[in-house]
N, C-alpha and C. Protein backbone atom coordinates (compact mmCIF):
# COMPACT_ATOMS: atom_id res chain seq x y z
N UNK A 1 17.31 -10.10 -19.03
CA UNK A 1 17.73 -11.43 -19.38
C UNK A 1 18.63 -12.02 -18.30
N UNK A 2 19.17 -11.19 -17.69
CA UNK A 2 20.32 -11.55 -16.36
C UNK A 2 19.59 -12.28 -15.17
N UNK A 3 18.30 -11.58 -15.07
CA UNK A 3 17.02 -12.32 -14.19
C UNK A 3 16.98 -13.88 -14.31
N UNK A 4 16.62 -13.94 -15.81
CA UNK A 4 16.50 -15.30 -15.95
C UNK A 4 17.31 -16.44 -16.16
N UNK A 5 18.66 -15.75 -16.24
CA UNK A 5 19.76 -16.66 -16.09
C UNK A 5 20.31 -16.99 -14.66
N UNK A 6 19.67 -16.21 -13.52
CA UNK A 6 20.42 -16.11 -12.18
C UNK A 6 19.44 -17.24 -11.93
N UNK A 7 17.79 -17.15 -12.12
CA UNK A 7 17.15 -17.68 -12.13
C UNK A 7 17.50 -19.51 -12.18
N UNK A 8 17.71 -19.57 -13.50
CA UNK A 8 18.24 -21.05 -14.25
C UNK A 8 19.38 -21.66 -13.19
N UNK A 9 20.02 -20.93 -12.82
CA UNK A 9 21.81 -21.15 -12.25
C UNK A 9 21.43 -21.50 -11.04
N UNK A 10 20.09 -20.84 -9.99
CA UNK A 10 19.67 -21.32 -8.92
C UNK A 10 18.54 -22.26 -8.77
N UNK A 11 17.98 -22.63 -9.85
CA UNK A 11 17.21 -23.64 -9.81
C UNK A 11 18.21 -24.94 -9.94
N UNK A 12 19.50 -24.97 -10.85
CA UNK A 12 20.29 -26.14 -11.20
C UNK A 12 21.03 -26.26 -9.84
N UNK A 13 21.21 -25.32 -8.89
CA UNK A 13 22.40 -25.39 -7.91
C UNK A 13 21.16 -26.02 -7.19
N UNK A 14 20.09 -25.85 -6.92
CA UNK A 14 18.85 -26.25 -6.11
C UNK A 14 18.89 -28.16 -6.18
N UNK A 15 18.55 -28.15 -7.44
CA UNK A 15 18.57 -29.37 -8.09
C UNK A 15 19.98 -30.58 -7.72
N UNK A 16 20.83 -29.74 -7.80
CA UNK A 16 21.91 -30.27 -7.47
C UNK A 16 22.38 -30.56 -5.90
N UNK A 17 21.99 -29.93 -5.44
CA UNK A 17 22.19 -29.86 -3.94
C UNK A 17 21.66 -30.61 -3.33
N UNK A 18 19.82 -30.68 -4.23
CA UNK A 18 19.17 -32.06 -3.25
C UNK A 18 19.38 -33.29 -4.03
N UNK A 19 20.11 -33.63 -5.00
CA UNK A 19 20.63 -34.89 -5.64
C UNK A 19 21.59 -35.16 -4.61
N UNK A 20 22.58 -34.35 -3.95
CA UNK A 20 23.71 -34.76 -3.28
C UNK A 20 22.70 -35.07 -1.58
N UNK A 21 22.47 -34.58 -1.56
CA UNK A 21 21.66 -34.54 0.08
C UNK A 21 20.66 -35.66 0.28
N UNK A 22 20.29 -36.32 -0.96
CA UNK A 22 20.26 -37.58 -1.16
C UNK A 22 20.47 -38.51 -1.33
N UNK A 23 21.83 -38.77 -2.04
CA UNK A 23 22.97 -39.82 -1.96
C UNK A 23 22.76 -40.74 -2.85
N UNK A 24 21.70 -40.95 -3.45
CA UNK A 24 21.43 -42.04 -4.51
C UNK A 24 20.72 -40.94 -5.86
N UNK A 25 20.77 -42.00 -6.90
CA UNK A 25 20.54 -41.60 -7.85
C UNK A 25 19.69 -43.13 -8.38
N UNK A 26 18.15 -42.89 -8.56
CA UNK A 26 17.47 -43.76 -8.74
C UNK A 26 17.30 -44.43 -10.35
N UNK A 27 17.51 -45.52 -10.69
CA UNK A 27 17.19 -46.17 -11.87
C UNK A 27 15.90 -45.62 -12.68
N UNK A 28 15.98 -45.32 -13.63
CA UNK A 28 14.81 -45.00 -14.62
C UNK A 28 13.66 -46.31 -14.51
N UNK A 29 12.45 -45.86 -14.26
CA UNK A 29 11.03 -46.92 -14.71
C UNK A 29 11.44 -47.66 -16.26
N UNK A 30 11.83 -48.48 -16.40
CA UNK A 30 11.55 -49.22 -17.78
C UNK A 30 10.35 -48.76 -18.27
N UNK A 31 10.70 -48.59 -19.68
CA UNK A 31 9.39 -47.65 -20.69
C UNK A 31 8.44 -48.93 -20.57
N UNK A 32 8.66 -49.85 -20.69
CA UNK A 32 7.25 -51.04 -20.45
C UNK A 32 6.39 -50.82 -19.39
N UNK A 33 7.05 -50.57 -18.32
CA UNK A 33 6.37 -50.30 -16.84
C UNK A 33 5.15 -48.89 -17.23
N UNK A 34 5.39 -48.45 -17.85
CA UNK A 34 4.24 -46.76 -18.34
C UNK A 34 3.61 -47.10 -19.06
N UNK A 35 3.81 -48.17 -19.98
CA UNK A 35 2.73 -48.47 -20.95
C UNK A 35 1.51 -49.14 -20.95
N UNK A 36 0.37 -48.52 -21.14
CA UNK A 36 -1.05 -48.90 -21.17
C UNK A 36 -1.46 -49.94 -21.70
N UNK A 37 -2.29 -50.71 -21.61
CA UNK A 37 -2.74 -51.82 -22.44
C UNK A 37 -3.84 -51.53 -22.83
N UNK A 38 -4.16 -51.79 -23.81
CA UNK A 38 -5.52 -51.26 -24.66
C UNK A 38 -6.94 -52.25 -24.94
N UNK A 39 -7.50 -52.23 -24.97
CA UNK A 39 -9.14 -53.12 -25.08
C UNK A 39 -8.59 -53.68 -26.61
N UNK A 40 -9.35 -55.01 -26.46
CA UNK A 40 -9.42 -55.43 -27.20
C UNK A 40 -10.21 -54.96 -28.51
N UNK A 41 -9.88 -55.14 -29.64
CA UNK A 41 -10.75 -54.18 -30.50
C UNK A 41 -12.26 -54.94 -30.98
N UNK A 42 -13.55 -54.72 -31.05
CA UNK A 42 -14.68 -54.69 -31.05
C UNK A 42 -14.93 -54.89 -32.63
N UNK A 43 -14.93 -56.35 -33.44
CA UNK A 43 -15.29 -56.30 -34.93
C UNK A 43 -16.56 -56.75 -34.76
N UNK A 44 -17.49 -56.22 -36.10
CA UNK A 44 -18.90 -56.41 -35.80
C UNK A 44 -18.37 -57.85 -36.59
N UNK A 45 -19.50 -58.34 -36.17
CA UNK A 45 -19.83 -59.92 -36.75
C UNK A 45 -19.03 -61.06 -36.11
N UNK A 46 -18.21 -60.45 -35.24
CA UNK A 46 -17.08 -61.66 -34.48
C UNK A 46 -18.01 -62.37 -33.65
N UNK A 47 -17.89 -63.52 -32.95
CA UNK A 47 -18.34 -64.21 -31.83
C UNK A 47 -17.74 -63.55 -31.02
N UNK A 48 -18.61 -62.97 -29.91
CA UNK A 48 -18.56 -62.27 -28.67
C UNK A 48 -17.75 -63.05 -27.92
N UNK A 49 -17.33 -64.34 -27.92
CA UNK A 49 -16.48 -65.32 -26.77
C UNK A 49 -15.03 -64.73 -27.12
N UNK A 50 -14.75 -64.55 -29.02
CA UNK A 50 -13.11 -64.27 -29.44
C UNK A 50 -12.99 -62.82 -29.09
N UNK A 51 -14.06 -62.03 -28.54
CA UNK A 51 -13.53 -60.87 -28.07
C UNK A 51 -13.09 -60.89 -26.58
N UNK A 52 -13.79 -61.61 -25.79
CA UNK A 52 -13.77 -61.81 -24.78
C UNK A 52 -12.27 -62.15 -24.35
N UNK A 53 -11.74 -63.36 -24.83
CA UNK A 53 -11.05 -63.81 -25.42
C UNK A 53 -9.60 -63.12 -25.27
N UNK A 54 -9.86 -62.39 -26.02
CA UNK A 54 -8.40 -61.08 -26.28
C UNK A 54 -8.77 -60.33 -25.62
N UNK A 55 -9.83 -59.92 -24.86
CA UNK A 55 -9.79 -59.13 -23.55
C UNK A 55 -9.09 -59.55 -22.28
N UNK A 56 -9.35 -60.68 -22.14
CA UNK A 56 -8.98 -61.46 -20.95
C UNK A 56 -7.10 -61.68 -21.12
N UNK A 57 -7.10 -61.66 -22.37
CA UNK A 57 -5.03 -61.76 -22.59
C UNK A 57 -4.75 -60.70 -22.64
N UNK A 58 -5.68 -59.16 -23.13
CA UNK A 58 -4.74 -57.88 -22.45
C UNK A 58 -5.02 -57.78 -21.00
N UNK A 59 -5.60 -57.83 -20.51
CA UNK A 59 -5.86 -58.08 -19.10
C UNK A 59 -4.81 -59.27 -18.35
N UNK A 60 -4.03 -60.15 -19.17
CA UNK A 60 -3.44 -60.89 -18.39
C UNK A 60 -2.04 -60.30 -18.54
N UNK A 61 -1.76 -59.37 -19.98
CA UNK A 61 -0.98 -59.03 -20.12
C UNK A 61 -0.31 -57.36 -19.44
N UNK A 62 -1.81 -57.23 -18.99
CA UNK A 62 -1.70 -55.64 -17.77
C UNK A 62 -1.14 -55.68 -16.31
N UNK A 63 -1.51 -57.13 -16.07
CA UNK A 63 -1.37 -57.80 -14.56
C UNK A 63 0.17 -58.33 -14.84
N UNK A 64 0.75 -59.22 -15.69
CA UNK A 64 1.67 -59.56 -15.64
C UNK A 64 2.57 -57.87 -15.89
N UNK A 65 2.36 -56.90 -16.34
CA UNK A 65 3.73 -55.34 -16.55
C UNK A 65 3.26 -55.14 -14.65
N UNK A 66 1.90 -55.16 -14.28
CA UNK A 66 2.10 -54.83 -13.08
C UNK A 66 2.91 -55.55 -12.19
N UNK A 67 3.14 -56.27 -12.34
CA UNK A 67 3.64 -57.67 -11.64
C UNK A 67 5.20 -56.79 -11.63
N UNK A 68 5.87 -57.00 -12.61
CA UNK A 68 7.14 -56.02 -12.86
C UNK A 68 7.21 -55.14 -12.03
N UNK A 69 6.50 -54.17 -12.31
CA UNK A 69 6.16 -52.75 -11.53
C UNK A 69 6.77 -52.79 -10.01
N UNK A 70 6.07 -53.86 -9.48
CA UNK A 70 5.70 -54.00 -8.23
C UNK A 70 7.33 -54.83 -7.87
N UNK A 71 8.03 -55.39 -8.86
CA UNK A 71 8.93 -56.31 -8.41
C UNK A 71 10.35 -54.96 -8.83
N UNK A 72 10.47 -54.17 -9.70
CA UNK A 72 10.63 -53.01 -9.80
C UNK A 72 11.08 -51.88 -8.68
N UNK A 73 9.91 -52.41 -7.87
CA UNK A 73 9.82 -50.83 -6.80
C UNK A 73 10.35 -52.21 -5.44
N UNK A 74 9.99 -53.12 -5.75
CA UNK A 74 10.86 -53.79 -4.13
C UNK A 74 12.05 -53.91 -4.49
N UNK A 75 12.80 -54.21 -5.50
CA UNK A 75 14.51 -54.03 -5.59
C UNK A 75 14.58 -52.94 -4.94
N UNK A 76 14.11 -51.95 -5.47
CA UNK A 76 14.47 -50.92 -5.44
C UNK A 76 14.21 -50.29 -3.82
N UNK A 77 13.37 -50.51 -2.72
CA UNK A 77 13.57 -50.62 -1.73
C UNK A 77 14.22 -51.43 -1.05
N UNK A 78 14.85 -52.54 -1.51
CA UNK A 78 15.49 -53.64 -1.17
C UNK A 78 17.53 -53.12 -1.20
N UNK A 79 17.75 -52.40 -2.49
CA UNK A 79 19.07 -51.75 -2.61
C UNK A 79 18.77 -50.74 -2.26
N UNK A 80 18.11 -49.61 -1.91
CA UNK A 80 18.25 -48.05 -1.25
C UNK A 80 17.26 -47.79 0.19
N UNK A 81 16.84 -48.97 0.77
CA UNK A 81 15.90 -48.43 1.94
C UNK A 81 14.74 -47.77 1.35
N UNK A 82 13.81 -47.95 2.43
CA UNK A 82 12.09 -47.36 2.47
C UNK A 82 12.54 -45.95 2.39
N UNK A 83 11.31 -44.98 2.11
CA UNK A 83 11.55 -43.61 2.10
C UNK A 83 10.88 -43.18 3.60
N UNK A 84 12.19 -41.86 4.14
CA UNK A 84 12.05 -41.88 5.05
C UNK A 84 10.35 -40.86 5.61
């Protein structure tokens, strides 16, 4: 059991060492930024245009979290520099 505690103690000193040797500590992804957008759902008997429809607004609504994403990761090179 001593194994796996020397183990633990040098993985955290590991961990720790390259947090400092890096100097920043990066902002968490907003949970919106990970989240998937899903198809519109498929009812029989609908007019094929109202599916279309709500396809085209999760689709506008996938492009606009990417949009974030992307505005997200340039702050974020903008306050800590490109990676070297």
């Amino acid at each position: 059991m001593s194994g796996c505690s020397a183990t633990e103690r040098l993985n955290k000193a590991a961990v720790t060492k390259g947090q400092a040797a890096a100097g920043i500590t990066l902002p968490p992804l907003p949970d919106d930024l990970r989240r998937q957008e899903a198809h519109a759902p498929v009812v029989e008997g609908q007019p094929v245009i109202s599916i279309l429809a709500r396809e085209r607004q999760a689709l506008d609504r996938a492009n606009a979290r990417q949009g974030r994403t992307i505005q997200f990761y340039d702050d974020l090179t903008r306050k800590y520099g490109t990676r070297r």
